[in-house]
Protein backbone atom coordinates (compact mmCIF):
# COMPACT_ATOMS: atom_id res chain seq x y z
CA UNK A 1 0.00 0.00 0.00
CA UNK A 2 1.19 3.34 -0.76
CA UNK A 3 0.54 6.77 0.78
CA UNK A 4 1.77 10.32 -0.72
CA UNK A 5 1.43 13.15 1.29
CA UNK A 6 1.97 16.73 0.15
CA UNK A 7 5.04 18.06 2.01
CA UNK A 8 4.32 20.32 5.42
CA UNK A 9 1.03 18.86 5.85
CA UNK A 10 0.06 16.39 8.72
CA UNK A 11 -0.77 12.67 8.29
CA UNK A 12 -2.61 10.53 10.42
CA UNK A 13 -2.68 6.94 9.87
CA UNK A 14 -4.72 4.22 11.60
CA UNK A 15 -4.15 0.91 11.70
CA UNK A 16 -7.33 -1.17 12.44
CA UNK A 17 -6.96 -4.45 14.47
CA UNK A 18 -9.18 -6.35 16.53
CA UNK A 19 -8.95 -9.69 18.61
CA UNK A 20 -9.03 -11.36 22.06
CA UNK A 21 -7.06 -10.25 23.61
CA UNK A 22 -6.57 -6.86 22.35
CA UNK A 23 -4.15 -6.17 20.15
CA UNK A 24 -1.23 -3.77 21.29
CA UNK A 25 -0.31 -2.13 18.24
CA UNK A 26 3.50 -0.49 17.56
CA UNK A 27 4.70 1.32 14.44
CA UNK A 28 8.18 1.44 12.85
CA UNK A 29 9.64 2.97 9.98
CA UNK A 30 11.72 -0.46 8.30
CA UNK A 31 13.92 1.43 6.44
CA UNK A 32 15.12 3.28 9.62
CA UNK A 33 14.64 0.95 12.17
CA UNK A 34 12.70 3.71 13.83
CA UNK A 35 10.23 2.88 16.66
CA UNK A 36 7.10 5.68 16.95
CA UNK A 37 4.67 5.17 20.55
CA UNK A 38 1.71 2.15 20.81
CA UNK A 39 -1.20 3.06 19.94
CA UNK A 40 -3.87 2.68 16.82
CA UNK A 41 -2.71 5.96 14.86
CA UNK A 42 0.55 7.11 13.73
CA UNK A 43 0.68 11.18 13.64
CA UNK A 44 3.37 12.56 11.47
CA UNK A 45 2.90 16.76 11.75
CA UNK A 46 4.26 18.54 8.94
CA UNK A 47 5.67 15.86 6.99
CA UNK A 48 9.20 16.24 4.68
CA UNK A 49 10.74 14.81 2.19
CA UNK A 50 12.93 12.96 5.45
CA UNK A 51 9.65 11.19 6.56
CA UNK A 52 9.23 9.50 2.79
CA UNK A 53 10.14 5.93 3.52
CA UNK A 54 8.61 2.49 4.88
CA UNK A 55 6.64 2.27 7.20
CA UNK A 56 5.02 -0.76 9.48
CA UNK A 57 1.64 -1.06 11.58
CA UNK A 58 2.34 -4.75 13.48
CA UNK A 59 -0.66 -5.93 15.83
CA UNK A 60 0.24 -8.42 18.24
CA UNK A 61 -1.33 -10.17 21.36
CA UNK A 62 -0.59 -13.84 23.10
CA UNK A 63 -3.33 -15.68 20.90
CA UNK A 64 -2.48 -14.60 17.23
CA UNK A 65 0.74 -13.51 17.59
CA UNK A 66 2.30 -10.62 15.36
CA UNK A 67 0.25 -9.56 12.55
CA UNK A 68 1.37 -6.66 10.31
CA UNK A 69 0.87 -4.00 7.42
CA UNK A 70 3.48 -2.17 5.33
CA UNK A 71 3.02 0.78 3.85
CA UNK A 72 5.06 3.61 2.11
CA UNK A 73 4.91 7.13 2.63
CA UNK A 74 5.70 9.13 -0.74
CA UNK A 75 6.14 13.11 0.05
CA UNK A 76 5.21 15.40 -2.75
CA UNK A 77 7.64 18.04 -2.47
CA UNK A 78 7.00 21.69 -3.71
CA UNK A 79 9.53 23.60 -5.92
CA UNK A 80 11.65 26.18 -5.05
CA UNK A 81 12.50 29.12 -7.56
């Protein structure tokens, strides 16, 4: 799945999981190795071209184990004269 963004705007990005027990969902950027905080939505405020990359949602609990989404974030950078 792919995502592009306009750069200096915000994006918010849920990731949707559901199960028993409840999911504790993480985020990382793969190309990075970057962890972000738990939770259902990633916030990245006024995105730049440095934020373009991979990105992971992963859901995990004791009865499913890890479950997970990939996604990449393209920034749409504005010209400069």
């Amino acid at each position: 799945m792919n995502t592009s963004i306009t750069e200096f705007t915000d994006l918010l990005s849920f990731c949707n999981a559901s199960g028993q027990p409840r999911p504790v969902i993480t985020w990382r950027r793969k190309d990075e190795e970057m962890m972000f905080p738990p939770g259902e939505f990633l916030s990245l405020p006024s995105v730049s071209r440095d934020d373009a990359g991979l990105y992971e949602c992963i859901a995990k609990n004791s009865a499913a184990g890890n479950k997970s989404v990939e996604f990449r974030i393209n920034v749409l950078c504005r010209f400069k004269y």
